[in-house]
C-alpha atoms as a PDB file:
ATOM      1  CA  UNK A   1     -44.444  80.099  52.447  1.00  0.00           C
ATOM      2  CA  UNK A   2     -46.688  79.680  49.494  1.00  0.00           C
ATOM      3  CA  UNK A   3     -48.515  76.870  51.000  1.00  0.00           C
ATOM      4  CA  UNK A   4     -49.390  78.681  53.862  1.00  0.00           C
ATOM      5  CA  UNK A   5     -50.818  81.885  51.678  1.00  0.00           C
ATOM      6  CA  UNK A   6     -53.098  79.564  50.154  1.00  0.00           C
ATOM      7  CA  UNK A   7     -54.348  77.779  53.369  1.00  0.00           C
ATOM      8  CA  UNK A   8     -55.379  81.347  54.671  1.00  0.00           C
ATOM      9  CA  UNK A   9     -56.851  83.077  51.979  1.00  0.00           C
ATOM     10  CA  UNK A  10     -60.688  82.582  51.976  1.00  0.00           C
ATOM     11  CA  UNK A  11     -62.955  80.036  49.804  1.00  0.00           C
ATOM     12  CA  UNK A  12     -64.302  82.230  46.691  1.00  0.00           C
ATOM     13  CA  UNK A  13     -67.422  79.976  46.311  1.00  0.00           C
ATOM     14  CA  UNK A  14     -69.683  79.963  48.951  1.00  0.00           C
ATOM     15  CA  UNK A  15     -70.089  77.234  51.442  1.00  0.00           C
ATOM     16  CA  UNK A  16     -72.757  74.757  51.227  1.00  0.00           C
ATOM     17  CA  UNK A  17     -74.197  73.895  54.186  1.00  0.00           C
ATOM     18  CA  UNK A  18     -77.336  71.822  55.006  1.00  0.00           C
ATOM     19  CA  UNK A  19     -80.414  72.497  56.619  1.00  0.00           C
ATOM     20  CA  UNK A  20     -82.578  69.858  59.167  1.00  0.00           C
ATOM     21  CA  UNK A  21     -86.126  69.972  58.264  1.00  0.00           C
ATOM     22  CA  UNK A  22     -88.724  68.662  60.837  1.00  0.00           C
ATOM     23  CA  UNK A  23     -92.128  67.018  59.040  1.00  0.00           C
ATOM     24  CA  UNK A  24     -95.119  66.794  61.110  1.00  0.00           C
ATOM     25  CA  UNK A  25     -98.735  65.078  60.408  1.00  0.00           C
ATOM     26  CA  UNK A  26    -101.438  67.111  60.554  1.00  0.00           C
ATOM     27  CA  UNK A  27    -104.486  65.398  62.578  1.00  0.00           C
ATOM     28  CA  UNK A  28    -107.803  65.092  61.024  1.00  0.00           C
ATOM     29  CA  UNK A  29    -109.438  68.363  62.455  1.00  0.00           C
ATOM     30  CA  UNK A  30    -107.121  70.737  61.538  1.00  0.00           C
ATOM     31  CA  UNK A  31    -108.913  74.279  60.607  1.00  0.00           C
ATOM     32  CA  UNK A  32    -106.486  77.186  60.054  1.00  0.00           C
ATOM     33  CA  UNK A  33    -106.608  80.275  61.789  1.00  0.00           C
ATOM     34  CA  UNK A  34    -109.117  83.053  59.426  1.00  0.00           C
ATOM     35  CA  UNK A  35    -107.011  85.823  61.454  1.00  0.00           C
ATOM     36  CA  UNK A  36    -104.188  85.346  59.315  1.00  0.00           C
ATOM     37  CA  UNK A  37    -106.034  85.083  55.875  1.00  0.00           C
ATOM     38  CA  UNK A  38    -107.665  88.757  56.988  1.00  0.00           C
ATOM     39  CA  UNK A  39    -104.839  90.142  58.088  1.00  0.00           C
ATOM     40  CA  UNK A  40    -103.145  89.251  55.005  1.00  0.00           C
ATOM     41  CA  UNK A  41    -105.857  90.439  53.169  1.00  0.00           C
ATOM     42  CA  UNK A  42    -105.760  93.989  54.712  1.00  0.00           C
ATOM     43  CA  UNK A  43    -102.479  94.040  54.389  1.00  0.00           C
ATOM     44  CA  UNK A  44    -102.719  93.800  50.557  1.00  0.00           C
ATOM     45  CA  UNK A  45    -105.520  95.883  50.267  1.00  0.00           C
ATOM     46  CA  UNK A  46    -103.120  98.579  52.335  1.00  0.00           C
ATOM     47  CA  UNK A  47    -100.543  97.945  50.315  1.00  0.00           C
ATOM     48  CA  UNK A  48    -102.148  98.208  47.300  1.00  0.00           C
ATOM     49  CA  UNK A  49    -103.635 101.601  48.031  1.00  0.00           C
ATOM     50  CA  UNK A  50    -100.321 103.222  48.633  1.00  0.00           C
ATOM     51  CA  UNK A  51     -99.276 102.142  45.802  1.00  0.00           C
ATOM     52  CA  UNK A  52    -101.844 103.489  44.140  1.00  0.00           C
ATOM     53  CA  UNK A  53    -100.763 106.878  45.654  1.00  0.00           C
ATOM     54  CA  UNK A  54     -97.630 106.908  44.782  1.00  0.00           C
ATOM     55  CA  UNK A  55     -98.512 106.570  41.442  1.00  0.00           C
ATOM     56  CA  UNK A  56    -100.619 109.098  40.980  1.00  0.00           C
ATOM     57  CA  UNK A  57     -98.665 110.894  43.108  1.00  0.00           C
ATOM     58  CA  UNK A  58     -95.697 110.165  40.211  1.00  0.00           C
ATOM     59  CA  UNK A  59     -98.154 110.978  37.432  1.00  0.00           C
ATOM     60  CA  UNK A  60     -99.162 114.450  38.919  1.00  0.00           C
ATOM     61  CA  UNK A  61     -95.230 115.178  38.784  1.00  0.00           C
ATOM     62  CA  UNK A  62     -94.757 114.226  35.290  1.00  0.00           C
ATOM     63  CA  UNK A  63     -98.036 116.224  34.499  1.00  0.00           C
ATOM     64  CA  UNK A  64     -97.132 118.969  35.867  1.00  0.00           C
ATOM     65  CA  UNK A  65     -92.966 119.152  34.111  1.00  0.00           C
ATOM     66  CA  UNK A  66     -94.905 118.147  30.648  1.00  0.00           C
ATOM     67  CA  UNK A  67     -97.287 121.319  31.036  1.00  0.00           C
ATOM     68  CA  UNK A  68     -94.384 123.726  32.196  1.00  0.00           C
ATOM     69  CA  UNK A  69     -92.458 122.173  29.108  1.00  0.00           C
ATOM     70  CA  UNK A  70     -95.275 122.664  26.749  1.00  0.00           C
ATOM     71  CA  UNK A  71     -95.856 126.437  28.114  1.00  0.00           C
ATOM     72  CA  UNK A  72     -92.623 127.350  27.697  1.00  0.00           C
ATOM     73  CA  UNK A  73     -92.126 125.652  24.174  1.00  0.00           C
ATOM     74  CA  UNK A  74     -95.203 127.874  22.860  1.00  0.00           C
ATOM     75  CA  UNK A  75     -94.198 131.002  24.393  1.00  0.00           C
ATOM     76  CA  UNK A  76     -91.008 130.470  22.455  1.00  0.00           C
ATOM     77  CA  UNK A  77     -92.703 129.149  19.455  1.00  0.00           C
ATOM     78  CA  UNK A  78     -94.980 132.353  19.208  1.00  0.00           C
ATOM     79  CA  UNK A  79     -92.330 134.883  19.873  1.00  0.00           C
ATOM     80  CA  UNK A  80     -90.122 133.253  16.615  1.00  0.00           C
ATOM     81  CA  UNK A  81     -93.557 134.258  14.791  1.00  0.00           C
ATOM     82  CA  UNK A  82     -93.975 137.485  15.740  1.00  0.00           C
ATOM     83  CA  UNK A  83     -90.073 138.067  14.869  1.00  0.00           C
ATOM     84  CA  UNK A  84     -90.938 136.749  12.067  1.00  0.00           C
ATOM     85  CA  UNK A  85     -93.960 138.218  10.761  1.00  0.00           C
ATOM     86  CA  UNK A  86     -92.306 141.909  11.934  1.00  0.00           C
ATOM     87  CA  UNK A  87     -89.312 141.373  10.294  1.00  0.00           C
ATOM     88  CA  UNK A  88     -92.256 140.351   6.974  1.00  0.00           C
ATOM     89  CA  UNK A  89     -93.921 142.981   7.769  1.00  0.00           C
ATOM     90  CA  UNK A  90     -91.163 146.084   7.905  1.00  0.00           C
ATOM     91  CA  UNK A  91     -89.559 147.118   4.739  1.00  0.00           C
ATOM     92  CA  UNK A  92     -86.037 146.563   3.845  1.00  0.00           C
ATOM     93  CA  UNK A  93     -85.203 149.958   4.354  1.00  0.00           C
ATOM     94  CA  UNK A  94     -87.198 150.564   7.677  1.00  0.00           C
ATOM     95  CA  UNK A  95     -85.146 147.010   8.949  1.00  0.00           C
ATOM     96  CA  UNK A  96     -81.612 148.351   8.261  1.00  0.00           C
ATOM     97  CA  UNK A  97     -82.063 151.688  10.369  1.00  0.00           C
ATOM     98  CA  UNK A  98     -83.952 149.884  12.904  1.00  0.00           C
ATOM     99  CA  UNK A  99     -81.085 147.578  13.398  1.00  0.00           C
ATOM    100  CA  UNK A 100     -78.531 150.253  13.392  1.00  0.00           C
ATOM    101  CA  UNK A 101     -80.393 152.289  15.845  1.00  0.00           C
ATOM    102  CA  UNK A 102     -80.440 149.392  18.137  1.00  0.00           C
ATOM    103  CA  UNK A 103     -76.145 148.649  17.823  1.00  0.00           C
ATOM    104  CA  UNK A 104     -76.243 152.437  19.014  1.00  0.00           C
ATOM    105  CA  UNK A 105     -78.290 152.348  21.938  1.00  0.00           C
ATOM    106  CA  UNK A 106     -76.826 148.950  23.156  1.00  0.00           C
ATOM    107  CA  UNK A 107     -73.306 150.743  22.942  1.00  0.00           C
ATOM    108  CA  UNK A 108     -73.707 153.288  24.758  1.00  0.00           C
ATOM    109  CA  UNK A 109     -75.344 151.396  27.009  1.00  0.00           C
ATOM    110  CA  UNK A 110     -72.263 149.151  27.599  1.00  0.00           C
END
């Protein structure tokens, strides 16, 4: 019974198997076909170009999420400043009615 488990489970390595390979001499006057060489060539040079798209196509993305990034980081940068400088500005006892006033207004409110 083991035997027979072992038989007919599957090789783990892969099997190596050989290959025929024909050789042929070339004759004397051999001239290969320019078609292929500018075909190739085009082929590149398309290649190449959409590549090139795509990339800038990429960078345009990532320009565009750094600038909405940036905006937003400033808008929030400047409005911490203007807290700031308000909160510099008001006296102590100007803040501490202020702040009540607001509690009141968002409670009834709610």
């Amino acid at each position: 019974m083991g035997a027979q488990e072992e038989e007919a489970a599957p090789p783990t390595e892969k099997n190596k198997n050989s290959k025929e390979v024909f050789f042929s001499v070339l004759p004397d006057r051999y001239e290969p076909l320019m078609e292929e060489v500018e075909e190739e060539e085009e082929e590149r040079r398309r290649r190449k170009e959409e590549k090139k798209k795509r990339k800038k196509k990429r960078y345009k993305k990532y320009r565009k999420n750094v600038g909405k990034a940036l905006r937003l980081s400033w808008r929030c940068l400047m409005l911490g400043l203007q807290n700031v400088a308000s909160v510099y500005s008001t006296p102590a006892c100007a803040a501490s009615v202020l702040v009540t006033e607001v509690h009141r207004t968002a409670g009834s409110k709610a």
